[in-house]
PDB file of N, CA and C in Angstrom:
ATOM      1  N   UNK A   1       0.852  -1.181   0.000  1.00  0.00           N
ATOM      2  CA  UNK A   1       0.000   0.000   0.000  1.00  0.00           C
ATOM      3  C   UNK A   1       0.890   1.234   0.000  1.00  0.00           C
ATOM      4  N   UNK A   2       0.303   2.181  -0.680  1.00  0.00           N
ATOM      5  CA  UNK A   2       1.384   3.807  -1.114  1.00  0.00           C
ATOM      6  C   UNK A   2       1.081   3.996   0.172  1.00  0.00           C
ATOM      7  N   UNK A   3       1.992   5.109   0.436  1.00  0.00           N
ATOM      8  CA  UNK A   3       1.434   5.673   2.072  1.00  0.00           C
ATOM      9  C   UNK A   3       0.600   6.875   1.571  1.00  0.00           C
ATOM     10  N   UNK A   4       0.907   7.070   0.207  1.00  0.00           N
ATOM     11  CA  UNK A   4      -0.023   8.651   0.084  1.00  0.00           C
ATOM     12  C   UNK A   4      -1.611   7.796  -0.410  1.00  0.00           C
ATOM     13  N   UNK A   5      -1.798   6.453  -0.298  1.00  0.00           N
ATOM     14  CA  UNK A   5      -3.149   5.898  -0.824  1.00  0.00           C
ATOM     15  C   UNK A   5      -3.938   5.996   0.764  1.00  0.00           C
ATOM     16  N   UNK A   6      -2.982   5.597   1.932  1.00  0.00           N
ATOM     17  CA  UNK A   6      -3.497   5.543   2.921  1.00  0.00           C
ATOM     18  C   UNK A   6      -3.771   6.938   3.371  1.00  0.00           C
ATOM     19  N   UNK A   7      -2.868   7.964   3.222  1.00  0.00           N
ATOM     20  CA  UNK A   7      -2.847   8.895   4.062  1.00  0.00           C
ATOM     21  C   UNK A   7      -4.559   9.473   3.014  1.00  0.00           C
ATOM     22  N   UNK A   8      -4.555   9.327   2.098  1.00  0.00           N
ATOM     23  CA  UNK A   8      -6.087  10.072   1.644  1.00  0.00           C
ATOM     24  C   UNK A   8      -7.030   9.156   2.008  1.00  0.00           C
ATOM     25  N   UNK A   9      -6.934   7.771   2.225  1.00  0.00           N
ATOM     26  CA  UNK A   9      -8.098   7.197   3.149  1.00  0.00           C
ATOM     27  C   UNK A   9      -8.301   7.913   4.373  1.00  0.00           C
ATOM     28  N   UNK A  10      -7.458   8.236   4.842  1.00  0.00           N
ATOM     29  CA  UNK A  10      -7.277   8.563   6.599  1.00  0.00           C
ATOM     30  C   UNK A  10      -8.157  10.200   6.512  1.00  0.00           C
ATOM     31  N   UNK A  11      -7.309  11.083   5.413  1.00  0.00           N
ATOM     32  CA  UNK A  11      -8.066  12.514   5.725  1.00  0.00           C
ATOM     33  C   UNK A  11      -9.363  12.371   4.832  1.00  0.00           C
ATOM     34  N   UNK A  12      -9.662  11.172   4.043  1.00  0.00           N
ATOM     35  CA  UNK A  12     -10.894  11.546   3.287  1.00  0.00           C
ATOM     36  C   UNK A  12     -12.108  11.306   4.198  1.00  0.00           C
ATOM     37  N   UNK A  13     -11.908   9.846   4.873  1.00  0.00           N
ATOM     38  CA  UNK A  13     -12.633   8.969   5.137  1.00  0.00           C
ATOM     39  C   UNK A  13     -12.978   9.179   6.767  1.00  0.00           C
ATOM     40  N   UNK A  14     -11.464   9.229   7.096  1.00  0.00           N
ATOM     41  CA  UNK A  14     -11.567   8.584   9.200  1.00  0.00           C
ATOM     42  C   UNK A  14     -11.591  10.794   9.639  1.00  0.00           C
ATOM     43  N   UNK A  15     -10.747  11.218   9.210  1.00  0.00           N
ATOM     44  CA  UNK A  15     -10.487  12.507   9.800  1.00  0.00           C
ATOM     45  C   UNK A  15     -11.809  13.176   9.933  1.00  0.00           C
ATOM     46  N   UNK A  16     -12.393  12.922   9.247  1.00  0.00           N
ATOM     47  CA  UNK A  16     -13.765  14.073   9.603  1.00  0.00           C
ATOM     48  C   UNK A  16     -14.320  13.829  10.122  1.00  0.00           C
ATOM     49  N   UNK A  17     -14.298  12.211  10.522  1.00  0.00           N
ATOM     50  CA  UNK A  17     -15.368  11.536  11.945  1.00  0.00           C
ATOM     51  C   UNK A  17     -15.212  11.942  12.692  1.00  0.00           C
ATOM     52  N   UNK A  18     -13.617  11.970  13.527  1.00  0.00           N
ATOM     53  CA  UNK A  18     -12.768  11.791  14.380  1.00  0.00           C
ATOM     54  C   UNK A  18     -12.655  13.274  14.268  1.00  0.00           C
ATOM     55  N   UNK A  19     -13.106  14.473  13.753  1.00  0.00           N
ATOM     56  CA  UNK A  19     -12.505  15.878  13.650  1.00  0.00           C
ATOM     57  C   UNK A  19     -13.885  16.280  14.045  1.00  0.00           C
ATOM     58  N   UNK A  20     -15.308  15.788  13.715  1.00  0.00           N
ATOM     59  CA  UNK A  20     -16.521  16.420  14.316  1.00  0.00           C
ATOM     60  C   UNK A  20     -16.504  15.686  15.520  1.00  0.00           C
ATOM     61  N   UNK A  21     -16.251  15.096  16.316  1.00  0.00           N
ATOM     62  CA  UNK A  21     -16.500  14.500  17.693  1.00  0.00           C
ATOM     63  C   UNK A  21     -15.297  15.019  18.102  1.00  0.00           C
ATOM     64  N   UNK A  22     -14.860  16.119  17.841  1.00  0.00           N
ATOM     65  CA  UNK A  22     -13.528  16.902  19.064  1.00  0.00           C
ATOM     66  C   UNK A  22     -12.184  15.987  18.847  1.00  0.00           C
ATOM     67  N   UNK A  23     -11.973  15.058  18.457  1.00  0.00           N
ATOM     68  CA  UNK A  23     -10.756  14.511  18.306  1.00  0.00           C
ATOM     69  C   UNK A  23      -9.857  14.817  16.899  1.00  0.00           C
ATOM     70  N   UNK A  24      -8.680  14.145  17.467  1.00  0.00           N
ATOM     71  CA  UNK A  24      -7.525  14.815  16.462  1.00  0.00           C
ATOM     72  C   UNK A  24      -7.153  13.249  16.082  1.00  0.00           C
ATOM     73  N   UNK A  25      -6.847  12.760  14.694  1.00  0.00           N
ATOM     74  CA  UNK A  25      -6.191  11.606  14.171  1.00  0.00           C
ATOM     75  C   UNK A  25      -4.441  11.849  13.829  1.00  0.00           C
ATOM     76  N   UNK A  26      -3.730  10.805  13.888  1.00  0.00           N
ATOM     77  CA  UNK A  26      -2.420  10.756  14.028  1.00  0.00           C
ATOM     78  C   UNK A  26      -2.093  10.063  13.322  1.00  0.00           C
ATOM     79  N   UNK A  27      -0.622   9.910  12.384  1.00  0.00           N
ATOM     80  CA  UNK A  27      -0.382   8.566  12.175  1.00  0.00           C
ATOM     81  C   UNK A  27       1.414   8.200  12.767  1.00  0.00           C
ATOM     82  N   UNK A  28       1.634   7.167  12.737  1.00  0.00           N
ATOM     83  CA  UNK A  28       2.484   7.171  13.517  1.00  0.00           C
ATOM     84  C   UNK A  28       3.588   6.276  12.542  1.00  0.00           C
ATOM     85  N   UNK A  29       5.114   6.834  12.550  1.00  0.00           N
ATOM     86  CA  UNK A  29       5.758   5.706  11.680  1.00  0.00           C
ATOM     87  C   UNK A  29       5.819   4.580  12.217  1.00  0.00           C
ATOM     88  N   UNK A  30       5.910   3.642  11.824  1.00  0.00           N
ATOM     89  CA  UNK A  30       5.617   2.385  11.868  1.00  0.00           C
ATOM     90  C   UNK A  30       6.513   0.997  10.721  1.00  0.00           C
ATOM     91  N   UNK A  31       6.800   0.109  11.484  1.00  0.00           N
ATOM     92  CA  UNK A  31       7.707  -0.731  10.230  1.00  0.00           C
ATOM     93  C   UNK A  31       6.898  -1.945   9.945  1.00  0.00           C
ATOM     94  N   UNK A  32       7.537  -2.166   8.721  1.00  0.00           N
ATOM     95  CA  UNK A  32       6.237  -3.456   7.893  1.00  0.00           C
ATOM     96  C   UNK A  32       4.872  -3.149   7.593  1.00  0.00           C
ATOM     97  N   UNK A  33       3.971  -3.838   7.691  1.00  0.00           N
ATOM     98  CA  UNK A  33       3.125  -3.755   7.452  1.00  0.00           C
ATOM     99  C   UNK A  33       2.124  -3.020   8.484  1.00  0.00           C
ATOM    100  N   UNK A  34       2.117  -2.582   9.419  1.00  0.00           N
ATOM    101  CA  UNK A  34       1.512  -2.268  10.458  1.00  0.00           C
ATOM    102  C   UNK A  34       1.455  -0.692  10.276  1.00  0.00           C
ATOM    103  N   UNK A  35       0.032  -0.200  10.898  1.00  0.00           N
ATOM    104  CA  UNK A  35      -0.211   1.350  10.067  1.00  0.00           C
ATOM    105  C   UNK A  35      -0.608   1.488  12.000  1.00  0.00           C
ATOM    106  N   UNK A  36      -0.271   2.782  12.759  1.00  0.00           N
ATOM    107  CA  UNK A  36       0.188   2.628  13.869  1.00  0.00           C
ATOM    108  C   UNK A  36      -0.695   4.569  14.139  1.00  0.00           C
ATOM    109  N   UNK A  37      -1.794   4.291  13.965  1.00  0.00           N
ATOM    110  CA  UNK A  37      -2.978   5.928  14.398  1.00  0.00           C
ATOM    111  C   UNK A  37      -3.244   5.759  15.555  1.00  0.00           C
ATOM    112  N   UNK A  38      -2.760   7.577  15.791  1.00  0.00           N
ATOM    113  CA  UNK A  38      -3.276   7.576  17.228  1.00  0.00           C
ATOM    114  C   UNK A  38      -4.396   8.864  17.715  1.00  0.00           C
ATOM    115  N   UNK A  39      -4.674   8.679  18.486  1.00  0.00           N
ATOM    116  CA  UNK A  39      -6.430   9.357  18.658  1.00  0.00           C
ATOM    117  C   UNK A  39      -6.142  10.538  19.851  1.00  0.00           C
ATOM    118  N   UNK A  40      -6.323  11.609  19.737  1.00  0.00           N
ATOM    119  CA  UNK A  40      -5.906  12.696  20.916  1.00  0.00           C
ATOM    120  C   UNK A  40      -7.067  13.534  21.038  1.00  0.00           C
ATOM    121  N   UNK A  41      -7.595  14.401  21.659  1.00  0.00           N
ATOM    122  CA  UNK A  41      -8.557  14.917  21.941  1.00  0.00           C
ATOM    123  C   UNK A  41      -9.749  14.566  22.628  1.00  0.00           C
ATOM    124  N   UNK A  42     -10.928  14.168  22.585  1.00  0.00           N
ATOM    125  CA  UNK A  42     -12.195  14.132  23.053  1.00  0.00           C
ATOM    126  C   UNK A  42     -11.676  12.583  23.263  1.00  0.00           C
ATOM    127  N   UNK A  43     -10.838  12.005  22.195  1.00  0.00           N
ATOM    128  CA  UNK A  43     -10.750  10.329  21.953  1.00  0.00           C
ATOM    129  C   UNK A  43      -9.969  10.163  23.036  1.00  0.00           C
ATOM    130  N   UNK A  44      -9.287  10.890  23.464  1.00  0.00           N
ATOM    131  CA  UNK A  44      -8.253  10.441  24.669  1.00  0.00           C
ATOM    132  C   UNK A  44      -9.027   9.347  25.831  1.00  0.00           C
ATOM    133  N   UNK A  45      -8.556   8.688  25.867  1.00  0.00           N
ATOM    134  CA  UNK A  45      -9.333   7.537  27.237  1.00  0.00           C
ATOM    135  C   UNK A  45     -10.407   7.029  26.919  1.00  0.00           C
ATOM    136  N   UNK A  46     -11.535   7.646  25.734  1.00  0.00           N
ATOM    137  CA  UNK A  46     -12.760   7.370  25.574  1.00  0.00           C
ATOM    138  C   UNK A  46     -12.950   5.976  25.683  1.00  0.00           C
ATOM    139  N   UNK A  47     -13.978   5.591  26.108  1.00  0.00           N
ATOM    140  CA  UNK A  47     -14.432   4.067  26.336  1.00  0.00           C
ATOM    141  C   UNK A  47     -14.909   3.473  25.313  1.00  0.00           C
ATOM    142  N   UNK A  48     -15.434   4.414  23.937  1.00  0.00           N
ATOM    143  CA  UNK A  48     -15.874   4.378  22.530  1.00  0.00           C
ATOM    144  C   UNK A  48     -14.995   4.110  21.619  1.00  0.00           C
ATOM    145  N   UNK A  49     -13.391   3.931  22.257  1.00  0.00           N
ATOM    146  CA  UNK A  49     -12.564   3.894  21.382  1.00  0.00           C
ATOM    147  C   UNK A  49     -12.496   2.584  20.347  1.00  0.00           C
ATOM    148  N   UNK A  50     -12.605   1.833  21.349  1.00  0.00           N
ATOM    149  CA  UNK A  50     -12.677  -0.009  20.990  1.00  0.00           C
ATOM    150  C   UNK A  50     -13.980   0.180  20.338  1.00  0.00           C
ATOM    151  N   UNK A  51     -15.108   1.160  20.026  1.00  0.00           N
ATOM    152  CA  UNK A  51     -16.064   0.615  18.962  1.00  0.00           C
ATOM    153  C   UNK A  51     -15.480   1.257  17.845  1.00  0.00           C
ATOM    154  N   UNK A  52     -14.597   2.572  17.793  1.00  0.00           N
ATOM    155  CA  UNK A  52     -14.423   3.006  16.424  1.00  0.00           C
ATOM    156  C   UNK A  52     -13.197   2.728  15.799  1.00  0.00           C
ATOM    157  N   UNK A  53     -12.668   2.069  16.816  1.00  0.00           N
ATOM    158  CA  UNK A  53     -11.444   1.104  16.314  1.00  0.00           C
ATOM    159  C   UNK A  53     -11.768  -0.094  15.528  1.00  0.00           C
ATOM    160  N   UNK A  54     -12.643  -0.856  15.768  1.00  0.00           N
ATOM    161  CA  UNK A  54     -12.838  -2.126  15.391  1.00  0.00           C
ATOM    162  C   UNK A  54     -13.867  -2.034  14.123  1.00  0.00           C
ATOM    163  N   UNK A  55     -15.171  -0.933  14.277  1.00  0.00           N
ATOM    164  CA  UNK A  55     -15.505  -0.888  13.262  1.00  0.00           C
ATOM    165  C   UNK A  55     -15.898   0.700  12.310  1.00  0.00           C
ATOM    166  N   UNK A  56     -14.566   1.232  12.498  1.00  0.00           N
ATOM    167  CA  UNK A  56     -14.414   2.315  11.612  1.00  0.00           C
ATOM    168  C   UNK A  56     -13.135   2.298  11.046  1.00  0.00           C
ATOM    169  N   UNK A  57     -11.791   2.493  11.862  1.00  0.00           N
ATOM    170  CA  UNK A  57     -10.448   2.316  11.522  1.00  0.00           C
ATOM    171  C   UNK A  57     -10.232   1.263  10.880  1.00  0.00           C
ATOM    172  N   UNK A  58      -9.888   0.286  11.940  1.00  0.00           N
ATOM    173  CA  UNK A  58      -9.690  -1.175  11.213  1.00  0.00           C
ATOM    174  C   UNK A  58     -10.268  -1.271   9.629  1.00  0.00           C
ATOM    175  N   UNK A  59     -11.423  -1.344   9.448  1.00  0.00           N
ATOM    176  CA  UNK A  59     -12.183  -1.730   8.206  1.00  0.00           C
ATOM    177  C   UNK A  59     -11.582  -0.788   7.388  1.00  0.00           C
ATOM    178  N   UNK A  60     -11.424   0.594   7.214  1.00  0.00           N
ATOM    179  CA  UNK A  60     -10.761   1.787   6.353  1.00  0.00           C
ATOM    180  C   UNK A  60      -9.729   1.203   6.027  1.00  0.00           C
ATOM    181  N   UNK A  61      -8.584   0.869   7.064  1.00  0.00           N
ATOM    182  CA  UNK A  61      -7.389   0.709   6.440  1.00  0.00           C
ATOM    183  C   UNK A  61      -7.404  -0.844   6.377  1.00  0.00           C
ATOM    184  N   UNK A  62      -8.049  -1.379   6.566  1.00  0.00           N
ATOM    185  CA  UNK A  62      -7.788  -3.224   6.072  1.00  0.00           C
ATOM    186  C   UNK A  62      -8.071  -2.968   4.440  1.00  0.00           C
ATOM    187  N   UNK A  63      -9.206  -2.017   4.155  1.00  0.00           N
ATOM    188  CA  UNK A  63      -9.879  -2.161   2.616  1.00  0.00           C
ATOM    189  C   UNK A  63      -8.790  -1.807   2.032  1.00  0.00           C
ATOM    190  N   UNK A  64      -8.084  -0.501   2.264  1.00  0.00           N
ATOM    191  CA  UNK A  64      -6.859  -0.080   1.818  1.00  0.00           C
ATOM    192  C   UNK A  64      -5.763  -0.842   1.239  1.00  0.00           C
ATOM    193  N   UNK A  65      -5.849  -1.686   2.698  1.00  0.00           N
ATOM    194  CA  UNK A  65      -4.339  -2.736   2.480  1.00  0.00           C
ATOM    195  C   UNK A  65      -4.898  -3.994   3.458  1.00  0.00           C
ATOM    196  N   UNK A  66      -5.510  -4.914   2.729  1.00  0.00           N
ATOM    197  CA  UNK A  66      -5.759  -6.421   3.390  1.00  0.00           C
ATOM    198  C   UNK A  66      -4.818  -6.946   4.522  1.00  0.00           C
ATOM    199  N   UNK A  67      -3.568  -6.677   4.141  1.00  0.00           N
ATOM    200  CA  UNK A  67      -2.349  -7.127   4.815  1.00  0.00           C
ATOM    201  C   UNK A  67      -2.245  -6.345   5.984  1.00  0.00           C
ATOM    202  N   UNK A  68      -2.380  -5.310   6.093  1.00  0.00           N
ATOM    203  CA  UNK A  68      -2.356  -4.215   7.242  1.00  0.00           C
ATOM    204  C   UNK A  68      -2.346  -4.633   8.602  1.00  0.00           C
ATOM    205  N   UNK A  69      -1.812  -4.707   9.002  1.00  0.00           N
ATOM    206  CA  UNK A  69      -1.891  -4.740  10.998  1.00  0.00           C
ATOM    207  C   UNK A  69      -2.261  -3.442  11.635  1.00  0.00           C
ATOM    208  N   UNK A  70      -2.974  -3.204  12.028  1.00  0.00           N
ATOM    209  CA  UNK A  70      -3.449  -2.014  12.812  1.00  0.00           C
ATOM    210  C   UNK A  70      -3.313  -1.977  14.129  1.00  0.00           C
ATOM    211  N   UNK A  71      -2.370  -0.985  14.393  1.00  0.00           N
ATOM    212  CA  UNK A  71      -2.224  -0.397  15.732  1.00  0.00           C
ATOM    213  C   UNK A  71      -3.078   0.790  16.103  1.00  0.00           C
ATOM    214  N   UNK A  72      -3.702   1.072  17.110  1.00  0.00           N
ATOM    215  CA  UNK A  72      -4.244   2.076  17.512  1.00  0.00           C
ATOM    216  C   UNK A  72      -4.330   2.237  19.149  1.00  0.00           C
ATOM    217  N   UNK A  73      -3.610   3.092  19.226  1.00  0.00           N
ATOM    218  CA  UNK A  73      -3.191   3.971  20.607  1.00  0.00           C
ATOM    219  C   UNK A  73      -4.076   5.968  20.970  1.00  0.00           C
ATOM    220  N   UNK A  74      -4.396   6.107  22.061  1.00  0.00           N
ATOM    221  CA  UNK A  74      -4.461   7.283  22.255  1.00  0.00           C
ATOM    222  C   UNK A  74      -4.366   7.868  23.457  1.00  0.00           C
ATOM    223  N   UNK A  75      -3.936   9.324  23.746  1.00  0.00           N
ATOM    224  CA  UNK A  75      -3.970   9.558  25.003  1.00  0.00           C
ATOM    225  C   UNK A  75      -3.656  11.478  24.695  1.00  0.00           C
ATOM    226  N   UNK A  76      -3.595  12.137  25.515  1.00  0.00           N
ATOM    227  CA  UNK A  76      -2.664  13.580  25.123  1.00  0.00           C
ATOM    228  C   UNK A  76      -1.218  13.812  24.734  1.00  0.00           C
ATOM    229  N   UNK A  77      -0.049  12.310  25.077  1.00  0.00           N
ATOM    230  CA  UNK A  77       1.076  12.480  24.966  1.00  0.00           C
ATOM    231  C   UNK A  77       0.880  11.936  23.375  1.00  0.00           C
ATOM    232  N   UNK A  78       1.889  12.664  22.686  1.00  0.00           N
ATOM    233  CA  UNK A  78       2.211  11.928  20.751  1.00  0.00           C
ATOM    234  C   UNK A  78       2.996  11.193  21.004  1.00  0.00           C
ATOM    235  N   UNK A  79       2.959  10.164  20.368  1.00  0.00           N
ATOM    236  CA  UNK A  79       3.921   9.033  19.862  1.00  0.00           C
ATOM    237  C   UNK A  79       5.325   9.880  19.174  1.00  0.00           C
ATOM    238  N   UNK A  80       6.845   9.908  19.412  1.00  0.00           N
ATOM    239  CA  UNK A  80       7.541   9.807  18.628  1.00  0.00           C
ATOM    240  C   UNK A  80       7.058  10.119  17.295  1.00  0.00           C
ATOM    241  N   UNK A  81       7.279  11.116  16.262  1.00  0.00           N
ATOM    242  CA  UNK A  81       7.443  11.219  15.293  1.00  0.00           C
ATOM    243  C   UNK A  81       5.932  11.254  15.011  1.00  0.00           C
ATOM    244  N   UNK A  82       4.584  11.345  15.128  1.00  0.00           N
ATOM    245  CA  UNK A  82       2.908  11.174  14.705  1.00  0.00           C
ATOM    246  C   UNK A  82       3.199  12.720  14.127  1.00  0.00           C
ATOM    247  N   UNK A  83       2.272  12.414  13.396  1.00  0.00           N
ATOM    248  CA  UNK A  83       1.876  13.221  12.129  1.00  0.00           C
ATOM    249  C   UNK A  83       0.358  13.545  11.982  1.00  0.00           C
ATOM    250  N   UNK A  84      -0.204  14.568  11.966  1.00  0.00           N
ATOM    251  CA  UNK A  84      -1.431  15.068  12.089  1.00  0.00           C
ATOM    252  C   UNK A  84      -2.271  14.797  11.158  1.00  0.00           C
ATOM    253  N   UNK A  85      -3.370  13.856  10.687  1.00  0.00           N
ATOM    254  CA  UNK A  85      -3.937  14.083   9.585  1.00  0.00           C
ATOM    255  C   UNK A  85      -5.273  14.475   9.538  1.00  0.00           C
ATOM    256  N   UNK A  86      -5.515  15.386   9.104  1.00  0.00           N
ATOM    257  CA  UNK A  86      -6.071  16.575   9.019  1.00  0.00           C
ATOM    258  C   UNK A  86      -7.608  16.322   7.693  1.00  0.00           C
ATOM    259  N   UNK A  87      -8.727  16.559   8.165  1.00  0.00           N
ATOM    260  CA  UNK A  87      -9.776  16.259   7.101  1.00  0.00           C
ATOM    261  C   UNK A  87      -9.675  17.086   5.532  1.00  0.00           C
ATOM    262  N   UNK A  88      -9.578  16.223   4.830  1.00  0.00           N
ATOM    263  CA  UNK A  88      -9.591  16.741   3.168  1.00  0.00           C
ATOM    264  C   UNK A  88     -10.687  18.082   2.980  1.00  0.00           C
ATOM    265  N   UNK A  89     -10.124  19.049   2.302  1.00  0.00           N
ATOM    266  CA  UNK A  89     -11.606  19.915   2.349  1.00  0.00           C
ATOM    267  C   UNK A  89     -12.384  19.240   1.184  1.00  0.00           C
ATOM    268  N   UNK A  90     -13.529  20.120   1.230  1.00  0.00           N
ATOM    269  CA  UNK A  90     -14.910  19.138   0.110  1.00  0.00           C
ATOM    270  C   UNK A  90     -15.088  20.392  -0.242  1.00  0.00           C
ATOM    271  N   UNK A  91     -14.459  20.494  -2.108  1.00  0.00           N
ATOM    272  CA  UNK A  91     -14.843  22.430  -2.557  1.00  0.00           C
ATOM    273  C   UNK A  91     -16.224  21.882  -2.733  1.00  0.00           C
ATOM    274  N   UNK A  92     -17.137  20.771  -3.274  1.00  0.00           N
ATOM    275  CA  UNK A  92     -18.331  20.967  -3.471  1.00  0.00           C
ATOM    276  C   UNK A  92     -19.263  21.709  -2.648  1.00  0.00           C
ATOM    277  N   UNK A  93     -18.910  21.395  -1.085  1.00  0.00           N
ATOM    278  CA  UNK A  93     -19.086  22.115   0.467  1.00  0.00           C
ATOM    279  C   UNK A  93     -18.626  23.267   0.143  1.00  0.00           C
ATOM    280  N   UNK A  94     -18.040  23.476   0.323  1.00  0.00           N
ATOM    281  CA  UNK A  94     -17.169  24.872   0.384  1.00  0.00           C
ATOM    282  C   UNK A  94     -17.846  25.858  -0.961  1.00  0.00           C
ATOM    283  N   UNK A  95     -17.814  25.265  -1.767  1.00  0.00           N
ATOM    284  CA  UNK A  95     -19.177  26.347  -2.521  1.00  0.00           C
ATOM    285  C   UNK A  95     -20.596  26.725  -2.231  1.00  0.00           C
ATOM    286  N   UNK A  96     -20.864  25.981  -1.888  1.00  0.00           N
ATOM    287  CA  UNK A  96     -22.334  25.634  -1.508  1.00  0.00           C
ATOM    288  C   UNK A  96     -22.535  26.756  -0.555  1.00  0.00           C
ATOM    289  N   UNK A  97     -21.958  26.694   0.611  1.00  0.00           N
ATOM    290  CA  UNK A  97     -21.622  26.962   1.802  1.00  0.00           C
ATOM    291  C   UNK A  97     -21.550  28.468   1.730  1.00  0.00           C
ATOM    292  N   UNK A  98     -20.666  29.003   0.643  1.00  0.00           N
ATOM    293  CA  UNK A  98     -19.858  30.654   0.287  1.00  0.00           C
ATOM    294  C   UNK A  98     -20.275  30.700  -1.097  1.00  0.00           C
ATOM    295  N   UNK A  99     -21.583  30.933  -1.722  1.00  0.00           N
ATOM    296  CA  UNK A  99     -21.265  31.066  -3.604  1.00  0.00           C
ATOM    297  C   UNK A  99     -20.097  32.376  -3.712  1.00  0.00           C
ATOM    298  N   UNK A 100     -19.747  32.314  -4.832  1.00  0.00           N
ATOM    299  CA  UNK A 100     -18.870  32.960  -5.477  1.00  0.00           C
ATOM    300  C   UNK A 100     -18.786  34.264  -5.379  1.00  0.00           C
ATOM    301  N   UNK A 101     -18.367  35.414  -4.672  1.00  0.00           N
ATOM    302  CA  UNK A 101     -18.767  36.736  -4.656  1.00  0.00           C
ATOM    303  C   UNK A 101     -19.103  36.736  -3.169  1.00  0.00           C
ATOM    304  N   UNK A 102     -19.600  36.007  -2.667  1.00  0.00           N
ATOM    305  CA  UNK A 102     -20.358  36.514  -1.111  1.00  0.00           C
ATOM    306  C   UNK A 102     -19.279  36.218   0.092  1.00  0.00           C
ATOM    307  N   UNK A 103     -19.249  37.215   0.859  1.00  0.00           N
ATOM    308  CA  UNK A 103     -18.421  37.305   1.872  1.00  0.00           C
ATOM    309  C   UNK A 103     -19.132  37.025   3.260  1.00  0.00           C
ATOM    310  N   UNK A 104     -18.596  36.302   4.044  1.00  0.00           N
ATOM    311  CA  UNK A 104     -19.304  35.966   5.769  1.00  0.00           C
ATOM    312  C   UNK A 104     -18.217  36.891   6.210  1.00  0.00           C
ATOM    313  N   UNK A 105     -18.654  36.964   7.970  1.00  0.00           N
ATOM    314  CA  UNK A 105     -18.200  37.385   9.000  1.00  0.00           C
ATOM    315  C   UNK A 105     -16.522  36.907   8.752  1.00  0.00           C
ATOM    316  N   UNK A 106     -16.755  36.302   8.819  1.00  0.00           N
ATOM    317  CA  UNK A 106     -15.560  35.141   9.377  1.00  0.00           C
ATOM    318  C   UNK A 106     -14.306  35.585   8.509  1.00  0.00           C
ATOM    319  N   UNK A 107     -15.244  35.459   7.076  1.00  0.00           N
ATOM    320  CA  UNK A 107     -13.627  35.707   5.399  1.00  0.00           C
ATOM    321  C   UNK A 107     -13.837  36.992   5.734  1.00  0.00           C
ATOM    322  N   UNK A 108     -14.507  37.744   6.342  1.00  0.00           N
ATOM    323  CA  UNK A 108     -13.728  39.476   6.585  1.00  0.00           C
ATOM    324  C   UNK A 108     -13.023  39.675   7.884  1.00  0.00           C
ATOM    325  N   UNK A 109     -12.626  38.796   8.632  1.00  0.00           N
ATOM    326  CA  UNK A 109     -12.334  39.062  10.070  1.00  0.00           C
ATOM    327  C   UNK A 109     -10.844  38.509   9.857  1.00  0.00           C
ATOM    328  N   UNK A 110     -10.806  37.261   8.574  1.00  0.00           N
ATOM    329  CA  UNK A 110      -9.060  36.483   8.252  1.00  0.00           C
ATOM    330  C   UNK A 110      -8.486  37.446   7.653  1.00  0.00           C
ATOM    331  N   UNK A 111      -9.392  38.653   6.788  1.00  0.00           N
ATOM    332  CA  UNK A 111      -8.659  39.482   5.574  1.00  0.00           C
ATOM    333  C   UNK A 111      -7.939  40.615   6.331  1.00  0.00           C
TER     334      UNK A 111
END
């Protein structure tokens, strides 16, 4: 598996779950086959972890890569070397949201 096939599973698919319920996704280097995400925020300690581990993560990156071993760890401390992955934007959203010409609060408060 590419790591850039996984890393767009991770921000297409898992990050925006894991980014609307207050948590932050990680990935962590890792050797062989084993893909090694870790969960920080709201996910820290959660008792929900073992359901969205088993049937959200796991299944994402098994489809990815059959072979895959999945590690999944979380807490507030980072793993050595984790890497933030961050939800893909959606311009279809993002138009919808702002048509073309119209300004919010918000795009005059960044300018």
């Amino acid at each position: 598996m590419a790591q850039d096939d996984l890393k767009g599973a991770l921000s297409g698919v898992i990050a925006p779950l894991i980014e609307a319920d207050g948590g932050e996704l990680f990935l962590v280097p890792a050797r062989g086959r084993v893909v090694h995400l870790h969960l920080r925020g709201r996910f820290s300690g959660c008792p929900g972890n073992l359901l969205v581990s088993e049937h959200v993560l796991r299944p994402v990156v098994e489809a990815a890569d059959p072979a895959a071993k999945v590690q999944i760890t979380s807490g507030a401390i980072l793993p050595e070397g984790a890497e933030r992955i961050v939800a893909a934007p959606h311009e279809a959203g993002r138009a919808a949201a702002a048509p073309a010409g119209s300004s919010r609060p918000a795009d005059q408060a960044a300018r």
